[in-house]
C-alpha atoms as a PDB file:
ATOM      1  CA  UNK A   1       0.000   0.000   0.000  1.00  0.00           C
ATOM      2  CA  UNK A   2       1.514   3.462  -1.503  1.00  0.00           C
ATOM      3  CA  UNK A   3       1.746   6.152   1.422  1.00  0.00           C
ATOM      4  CA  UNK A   4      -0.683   8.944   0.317  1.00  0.00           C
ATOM      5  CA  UNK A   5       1.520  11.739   1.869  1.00  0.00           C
ATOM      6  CA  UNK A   6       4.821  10.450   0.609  1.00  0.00           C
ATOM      7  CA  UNK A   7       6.711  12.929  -1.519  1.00  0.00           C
ATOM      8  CA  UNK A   8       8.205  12.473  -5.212  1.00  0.00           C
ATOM      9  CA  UNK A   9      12.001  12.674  -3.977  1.00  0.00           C
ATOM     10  CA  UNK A  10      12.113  10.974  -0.255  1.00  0.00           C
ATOM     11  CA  UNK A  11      15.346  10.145   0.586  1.00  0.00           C
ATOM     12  CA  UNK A  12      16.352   6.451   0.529  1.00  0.00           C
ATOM     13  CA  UNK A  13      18.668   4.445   2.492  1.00  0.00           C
ATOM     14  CA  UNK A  14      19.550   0.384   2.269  1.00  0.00           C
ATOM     15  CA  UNK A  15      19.155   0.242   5.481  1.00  0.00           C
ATOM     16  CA  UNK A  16      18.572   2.167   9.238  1.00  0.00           C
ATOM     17  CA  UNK A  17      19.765   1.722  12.876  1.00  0.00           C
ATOM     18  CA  UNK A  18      17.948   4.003  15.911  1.00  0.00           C
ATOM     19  CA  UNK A  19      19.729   3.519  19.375  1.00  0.00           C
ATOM     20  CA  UNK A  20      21.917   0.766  19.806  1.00  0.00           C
ATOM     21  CA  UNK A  21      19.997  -1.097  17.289  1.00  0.00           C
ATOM     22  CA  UNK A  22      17.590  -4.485  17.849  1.00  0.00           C
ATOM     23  CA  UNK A  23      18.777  -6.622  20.536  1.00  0.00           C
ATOM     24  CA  UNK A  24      21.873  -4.383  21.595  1.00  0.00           C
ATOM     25  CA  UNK A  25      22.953  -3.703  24.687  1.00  0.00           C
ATOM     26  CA  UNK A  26      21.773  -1.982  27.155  1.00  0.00           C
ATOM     27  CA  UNK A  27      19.065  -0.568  25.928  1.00  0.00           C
ATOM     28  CA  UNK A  28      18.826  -2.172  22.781  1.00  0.00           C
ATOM     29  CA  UNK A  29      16.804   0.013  19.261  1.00  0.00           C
ATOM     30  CA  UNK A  30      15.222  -0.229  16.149  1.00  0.00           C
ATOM     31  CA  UNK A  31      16.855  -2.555  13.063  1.00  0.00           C
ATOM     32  CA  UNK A  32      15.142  -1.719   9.289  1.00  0.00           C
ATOM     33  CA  UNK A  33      16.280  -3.273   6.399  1.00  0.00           C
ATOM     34  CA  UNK A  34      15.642  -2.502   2.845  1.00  0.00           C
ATOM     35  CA  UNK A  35      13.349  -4.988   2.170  1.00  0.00           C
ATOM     36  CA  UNK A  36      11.141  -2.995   4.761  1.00  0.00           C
ATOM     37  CA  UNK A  37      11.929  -5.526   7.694  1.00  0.00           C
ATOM     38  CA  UNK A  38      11.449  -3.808  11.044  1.00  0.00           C
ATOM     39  CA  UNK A  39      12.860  -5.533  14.290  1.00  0.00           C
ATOM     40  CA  UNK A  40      12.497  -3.645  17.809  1.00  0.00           C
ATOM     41  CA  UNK A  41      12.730  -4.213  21.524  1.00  0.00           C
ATOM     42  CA  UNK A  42      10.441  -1.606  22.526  1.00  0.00           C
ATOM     43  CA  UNK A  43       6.667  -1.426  22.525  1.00  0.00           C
ATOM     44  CA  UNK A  44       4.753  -0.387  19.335  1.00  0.00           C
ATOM     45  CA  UNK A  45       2.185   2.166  19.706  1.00  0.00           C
ATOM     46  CA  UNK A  46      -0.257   2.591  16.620  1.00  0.00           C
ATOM     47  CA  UNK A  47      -2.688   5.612  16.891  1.00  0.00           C
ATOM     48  CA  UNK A  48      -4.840   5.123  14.044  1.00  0.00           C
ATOM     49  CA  UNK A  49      -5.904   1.633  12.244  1.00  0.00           C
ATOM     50  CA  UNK A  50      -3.779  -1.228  11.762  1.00  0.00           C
ATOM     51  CA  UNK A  51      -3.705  -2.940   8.402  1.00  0.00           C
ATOM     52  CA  UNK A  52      -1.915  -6.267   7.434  1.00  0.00           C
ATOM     53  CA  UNK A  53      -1.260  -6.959   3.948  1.00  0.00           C
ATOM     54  CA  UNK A  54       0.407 -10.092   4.862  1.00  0.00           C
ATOM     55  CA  UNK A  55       0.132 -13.587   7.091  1.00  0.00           C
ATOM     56  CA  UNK A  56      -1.146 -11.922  10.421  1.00  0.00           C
ATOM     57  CA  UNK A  57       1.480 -14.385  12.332  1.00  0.00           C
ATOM     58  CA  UNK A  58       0.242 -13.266  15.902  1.00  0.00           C
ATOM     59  CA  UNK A  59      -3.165 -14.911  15.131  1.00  0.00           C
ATOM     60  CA  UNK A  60      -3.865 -17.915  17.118  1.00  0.00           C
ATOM     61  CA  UNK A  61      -7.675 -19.442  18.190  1.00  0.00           C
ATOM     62  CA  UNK A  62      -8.436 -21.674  21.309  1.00  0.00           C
ATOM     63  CA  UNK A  63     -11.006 -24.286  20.617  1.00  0.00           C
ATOM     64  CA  UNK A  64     -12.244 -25.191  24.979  1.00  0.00           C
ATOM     65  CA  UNK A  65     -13.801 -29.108  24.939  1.00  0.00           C
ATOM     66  CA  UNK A  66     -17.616 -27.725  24.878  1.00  0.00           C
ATOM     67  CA  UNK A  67     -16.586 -25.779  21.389  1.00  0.00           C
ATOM     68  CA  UNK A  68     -15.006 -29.204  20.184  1.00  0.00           C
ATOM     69  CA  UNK A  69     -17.820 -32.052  19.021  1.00  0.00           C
ATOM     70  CA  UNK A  70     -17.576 -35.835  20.148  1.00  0.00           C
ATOM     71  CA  UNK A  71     -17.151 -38.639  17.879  1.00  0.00           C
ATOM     72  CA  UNK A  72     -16.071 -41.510  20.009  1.00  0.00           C
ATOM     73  CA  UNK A  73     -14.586 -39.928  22.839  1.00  0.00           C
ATOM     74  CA  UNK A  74     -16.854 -39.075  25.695  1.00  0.00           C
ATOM     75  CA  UNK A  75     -19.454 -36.396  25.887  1.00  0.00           C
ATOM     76  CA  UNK A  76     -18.154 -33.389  27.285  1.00  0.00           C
ATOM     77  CA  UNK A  77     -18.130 -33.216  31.734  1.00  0.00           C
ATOM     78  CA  UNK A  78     -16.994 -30.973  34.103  1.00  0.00           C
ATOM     79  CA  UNK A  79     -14.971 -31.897  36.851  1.00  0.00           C
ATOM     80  CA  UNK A  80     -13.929 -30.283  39.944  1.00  0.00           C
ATOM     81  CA  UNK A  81     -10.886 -29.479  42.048  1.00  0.00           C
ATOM     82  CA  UNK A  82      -9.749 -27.745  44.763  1.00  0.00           C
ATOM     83  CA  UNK A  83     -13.266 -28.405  46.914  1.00  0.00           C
ATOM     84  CA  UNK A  84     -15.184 -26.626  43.946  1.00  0.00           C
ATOM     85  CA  UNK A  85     -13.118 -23.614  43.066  1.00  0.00           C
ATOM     86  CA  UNK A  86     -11.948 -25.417  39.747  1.00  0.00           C
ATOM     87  CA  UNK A  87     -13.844 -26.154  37.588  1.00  0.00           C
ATOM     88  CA  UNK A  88     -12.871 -27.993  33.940  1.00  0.00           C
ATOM     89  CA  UNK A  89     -14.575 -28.783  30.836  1.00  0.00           C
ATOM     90  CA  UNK A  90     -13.319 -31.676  29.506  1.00  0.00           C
ATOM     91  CA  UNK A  91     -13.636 -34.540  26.609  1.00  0.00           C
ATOM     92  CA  UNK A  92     -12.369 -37.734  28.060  1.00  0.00           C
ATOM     93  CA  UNK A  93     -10.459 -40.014  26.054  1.00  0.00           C
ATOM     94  CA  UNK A  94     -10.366 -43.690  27.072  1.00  0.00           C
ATOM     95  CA  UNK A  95      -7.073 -45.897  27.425  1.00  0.00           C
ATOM     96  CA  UNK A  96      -6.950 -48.984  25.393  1.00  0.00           C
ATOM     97  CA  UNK A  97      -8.793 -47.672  22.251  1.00  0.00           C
ATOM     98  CA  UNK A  98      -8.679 -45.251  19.464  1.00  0.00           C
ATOM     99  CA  UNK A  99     -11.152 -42.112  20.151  1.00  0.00           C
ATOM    100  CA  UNK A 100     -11.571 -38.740  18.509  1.00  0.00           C
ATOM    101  CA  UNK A 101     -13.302 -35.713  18.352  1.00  0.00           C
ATOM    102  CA  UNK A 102     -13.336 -32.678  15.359  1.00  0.00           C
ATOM    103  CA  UNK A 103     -13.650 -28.890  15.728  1.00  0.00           C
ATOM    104  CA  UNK A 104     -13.138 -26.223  12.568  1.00  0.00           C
ATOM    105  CA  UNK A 105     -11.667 -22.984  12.497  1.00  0.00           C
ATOM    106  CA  UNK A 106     -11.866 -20.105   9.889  1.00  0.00           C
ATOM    107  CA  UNK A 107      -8.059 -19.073   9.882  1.00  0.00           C
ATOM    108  CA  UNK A 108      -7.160 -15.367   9.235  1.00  0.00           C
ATOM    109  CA  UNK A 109      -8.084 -13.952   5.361  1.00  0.00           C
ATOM    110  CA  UNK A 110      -4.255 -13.349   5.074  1.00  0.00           C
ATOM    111  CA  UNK A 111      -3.665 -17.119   5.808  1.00  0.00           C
ATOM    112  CA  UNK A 112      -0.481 -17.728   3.600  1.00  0.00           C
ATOM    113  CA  UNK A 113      -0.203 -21.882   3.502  1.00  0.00           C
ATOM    114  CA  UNK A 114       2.374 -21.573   6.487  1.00  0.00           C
ATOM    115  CA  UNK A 115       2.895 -24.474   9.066  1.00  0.00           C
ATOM    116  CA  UNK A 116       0.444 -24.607  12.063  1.00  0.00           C
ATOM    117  CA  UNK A 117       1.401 -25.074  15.545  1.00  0.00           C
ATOM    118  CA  UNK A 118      -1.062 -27.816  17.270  1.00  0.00           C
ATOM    119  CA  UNK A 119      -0.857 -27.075  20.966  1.00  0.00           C
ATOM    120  CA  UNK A 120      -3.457 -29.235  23.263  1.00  0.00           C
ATOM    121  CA  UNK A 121      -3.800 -29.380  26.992  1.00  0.00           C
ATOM    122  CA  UNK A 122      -5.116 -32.439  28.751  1.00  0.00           C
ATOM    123  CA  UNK A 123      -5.290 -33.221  32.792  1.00  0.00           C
ATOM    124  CA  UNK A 124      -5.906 -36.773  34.309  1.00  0.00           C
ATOM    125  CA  UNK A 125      -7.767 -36.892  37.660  1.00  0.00           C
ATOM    126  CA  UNK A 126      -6.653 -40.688  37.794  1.00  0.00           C
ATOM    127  CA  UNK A 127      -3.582 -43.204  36.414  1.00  0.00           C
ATOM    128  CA  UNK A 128       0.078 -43.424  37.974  1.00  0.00           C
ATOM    129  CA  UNK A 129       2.153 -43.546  34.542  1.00  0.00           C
ATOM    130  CA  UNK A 130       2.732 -43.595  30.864  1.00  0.00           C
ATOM    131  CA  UNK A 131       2.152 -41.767  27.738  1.00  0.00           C
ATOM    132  CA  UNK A 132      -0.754 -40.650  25.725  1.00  0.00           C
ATOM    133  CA  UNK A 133       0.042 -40.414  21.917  1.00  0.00           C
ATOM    134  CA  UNK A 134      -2.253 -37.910  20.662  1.00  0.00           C
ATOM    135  CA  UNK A 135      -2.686 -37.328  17.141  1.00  0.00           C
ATOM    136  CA  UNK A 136      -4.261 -34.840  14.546  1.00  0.00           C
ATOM    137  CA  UNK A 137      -5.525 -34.754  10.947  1.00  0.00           C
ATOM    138  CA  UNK A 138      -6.225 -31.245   9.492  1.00  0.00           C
ATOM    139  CA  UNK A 139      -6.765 -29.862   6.018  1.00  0.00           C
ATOM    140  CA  UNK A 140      -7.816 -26.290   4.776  1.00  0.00           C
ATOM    141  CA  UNK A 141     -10.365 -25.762   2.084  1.00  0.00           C
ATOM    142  CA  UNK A 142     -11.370 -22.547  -0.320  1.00  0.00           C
ATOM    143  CA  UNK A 143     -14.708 -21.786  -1.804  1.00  0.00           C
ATOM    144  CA  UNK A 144     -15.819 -24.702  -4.196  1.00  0.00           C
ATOM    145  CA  UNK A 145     -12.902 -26.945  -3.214  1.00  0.00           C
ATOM    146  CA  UNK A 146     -14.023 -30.974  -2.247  1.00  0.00           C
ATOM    147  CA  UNK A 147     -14.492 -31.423   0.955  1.00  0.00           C
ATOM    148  CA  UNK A 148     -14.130 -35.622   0.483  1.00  0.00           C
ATOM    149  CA  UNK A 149     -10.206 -35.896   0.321  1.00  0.00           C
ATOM    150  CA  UNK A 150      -7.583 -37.688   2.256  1.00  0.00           C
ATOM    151  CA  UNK A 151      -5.827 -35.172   4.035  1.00  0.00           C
ATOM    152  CA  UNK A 152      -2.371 -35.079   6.441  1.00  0.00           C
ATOM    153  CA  UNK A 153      -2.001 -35.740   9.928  1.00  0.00           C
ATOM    154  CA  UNK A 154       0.394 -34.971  12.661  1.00  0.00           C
ATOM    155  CA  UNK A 155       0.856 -35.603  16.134  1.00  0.00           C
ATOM    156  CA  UNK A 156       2.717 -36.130  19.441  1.00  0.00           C
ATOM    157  CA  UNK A 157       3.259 -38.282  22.785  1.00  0.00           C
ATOM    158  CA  UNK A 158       3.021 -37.020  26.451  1.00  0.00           C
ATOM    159  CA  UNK A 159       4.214 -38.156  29.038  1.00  0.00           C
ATOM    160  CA  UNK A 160       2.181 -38.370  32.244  1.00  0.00           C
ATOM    161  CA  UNK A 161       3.010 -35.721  35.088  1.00  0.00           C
ATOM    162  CA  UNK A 162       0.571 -36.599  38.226  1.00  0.00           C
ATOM    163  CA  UNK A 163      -3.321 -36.568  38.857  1.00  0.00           C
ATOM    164  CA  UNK A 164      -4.358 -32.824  38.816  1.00  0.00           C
ATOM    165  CA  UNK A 165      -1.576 -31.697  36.778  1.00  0.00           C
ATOM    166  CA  UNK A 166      -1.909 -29.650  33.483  1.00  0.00           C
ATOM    167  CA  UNK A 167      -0.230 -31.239  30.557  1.00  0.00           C
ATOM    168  CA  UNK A 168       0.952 -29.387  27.472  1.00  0.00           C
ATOM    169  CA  UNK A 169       2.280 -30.602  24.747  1.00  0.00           C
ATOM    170  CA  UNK A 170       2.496 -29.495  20.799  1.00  0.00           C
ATOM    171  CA  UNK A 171       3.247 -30.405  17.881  1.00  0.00           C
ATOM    172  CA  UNK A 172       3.992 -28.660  14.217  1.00  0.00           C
ATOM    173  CA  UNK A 173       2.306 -29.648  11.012  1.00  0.00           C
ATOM    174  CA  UNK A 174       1.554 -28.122   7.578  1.00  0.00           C
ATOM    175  CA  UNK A 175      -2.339 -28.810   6.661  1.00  0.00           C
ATOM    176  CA  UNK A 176      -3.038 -30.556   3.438  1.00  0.00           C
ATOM    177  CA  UNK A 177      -3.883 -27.861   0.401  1.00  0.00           C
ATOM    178  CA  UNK A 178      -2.838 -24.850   3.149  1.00  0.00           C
ATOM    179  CA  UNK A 179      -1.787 -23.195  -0.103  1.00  0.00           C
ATOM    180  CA  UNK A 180      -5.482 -22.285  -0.239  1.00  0.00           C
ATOM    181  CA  UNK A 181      -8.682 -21.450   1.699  1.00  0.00           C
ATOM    182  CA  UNK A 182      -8.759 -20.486   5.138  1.00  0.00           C
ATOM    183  CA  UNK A 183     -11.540 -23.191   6.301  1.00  0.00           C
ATOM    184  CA  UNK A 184      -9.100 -25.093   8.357  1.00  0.00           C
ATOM    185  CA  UNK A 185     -11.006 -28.772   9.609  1.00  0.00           C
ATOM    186  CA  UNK A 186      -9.192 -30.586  12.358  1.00  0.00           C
ATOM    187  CA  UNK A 187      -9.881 -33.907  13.637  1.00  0.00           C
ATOM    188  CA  UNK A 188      -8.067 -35.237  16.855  1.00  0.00           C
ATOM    189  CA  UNK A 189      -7.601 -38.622  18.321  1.00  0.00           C
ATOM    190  CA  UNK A 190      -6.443 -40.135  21.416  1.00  0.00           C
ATOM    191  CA  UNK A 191      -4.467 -43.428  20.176  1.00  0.00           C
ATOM    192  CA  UNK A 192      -5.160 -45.585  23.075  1.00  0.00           C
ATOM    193  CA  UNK A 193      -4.503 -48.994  21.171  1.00  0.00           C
ATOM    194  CA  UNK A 194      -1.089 -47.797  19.738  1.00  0.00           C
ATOM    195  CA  UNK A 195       1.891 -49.277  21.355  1.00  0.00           C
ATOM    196  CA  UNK A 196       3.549 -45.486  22.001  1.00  0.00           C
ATOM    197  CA  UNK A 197       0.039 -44.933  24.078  1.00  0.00           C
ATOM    198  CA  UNK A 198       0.793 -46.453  27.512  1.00  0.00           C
ATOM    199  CA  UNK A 199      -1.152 -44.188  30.202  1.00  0.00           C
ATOM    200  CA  UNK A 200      -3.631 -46.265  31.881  1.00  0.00           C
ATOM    201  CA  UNK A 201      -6.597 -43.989  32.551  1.00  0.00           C
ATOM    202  CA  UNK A 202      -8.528 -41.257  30.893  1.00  0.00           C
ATOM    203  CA  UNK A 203      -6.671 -38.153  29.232  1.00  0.00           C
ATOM    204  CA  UNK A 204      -9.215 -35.537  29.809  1.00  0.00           C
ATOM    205  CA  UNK A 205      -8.747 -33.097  27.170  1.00  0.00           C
ATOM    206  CA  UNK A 206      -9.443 -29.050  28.273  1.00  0.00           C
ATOM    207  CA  UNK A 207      -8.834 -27.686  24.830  1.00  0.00           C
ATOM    208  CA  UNK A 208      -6.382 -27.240  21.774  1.00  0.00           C
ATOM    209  CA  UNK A 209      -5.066 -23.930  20.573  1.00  0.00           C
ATOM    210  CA  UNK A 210      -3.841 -23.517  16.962  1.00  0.00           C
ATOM    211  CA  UNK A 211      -1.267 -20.760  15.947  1.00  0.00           C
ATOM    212  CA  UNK A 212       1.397 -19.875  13.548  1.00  0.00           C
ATOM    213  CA  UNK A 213       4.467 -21.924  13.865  1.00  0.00           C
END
């Protein structure tokens, strides 16, 4: 986008350095580049609207267990900790057997076909060890595109931290045809039967959030 109060002769430069520069010591700066690139360790203050040509990278979604729909897991429950000042939304997945669930998320206009990060949190209010291998198929579809294709997966194992305890864990994955659309479809499964999946008791998923890698 042209600046509408830029002159006819500005004066150029390859590149600019204010203060010490990005990252510098003490204080650090400002780095620009002459591809446009800026880098800063300060705060940016904008006054009037923000527009984003590009991939919006700081865009990110949550998806809580109520917003995500069963398929063979169990319906969602709450549970409750701390003598009812907790309380959790969850979508239980069994040990022993393959379950899953699906959610989908419109991703950002600006979406640019750029790797995903799959982060999902999970507690266990039972079990004494192990690992849950949780796993993730995903694909992104534009207007008039088939919905009925094959498309990618991804995934990762966790190991088991204590009853009560909030797991993390996450995982990095380009959807299948991320080149174009921004209807992103993501269906997630607890492999309980797979020989990586040793936890013996129910992962109790809270929710999965999905961001730029």
């Amino acid at each position: 986008m042209a600046l509408p109060n830029m002159g006819l002769s500005p004066r150029y430069l390859e590149e600019l350095r204010i203060g010490g520069g990005y990252q510098s010591a003490p204080d650090g700066g400002v780095d620009m580049d002459k591809k446009g690139n800026i880098a800063l360790d300060g705060d940016l203050t904008v006054g009037g609207a923000l527009s984003v040509a590009g991939a919006n990278k700081s865009w990110n979604a949550f998806m809580s267990a109520p917003e995500i729909r069963n398929i063979t897991a169990a319906s969602v429950l709450t549970i409750t900790l701390f003598g009812g000042r907790v309380y959790l939304p969850v979508m239980d997945f069994s040990p022993d057997v393959d379950q899953g669930a699906c959610c989908v998320v419109a991703l950002p206009a600006q979406y640019d076909g750029s790797a995903l990060k799959f982060t999902l949190y999970w507690a266990a209010t039972a079990g004494s060890a192990g690992d849950v291998r949780w796993i993730i198929n995903a694909g992104v579809f534009a207007d008039n595109e088939n919905l009925a294709v094959d498309v990618g997966s991804g995934g990762v194992v966790d190991g088991f931290l204590g009853v009560n305890r909030l797991h993390i864990c996450a995982f990095t994955m380009t959807p299948t045809g991320a080149a174009s659309g921004n209807l992103l479809t993501v269906y997630m499964r607890r492999l309980g039967s797979n020989v990586q999946d040793t936890f013996d008791a129910d992962a109790r998923l809270i929710g999965v959030q999905i961001a730029y890698a």
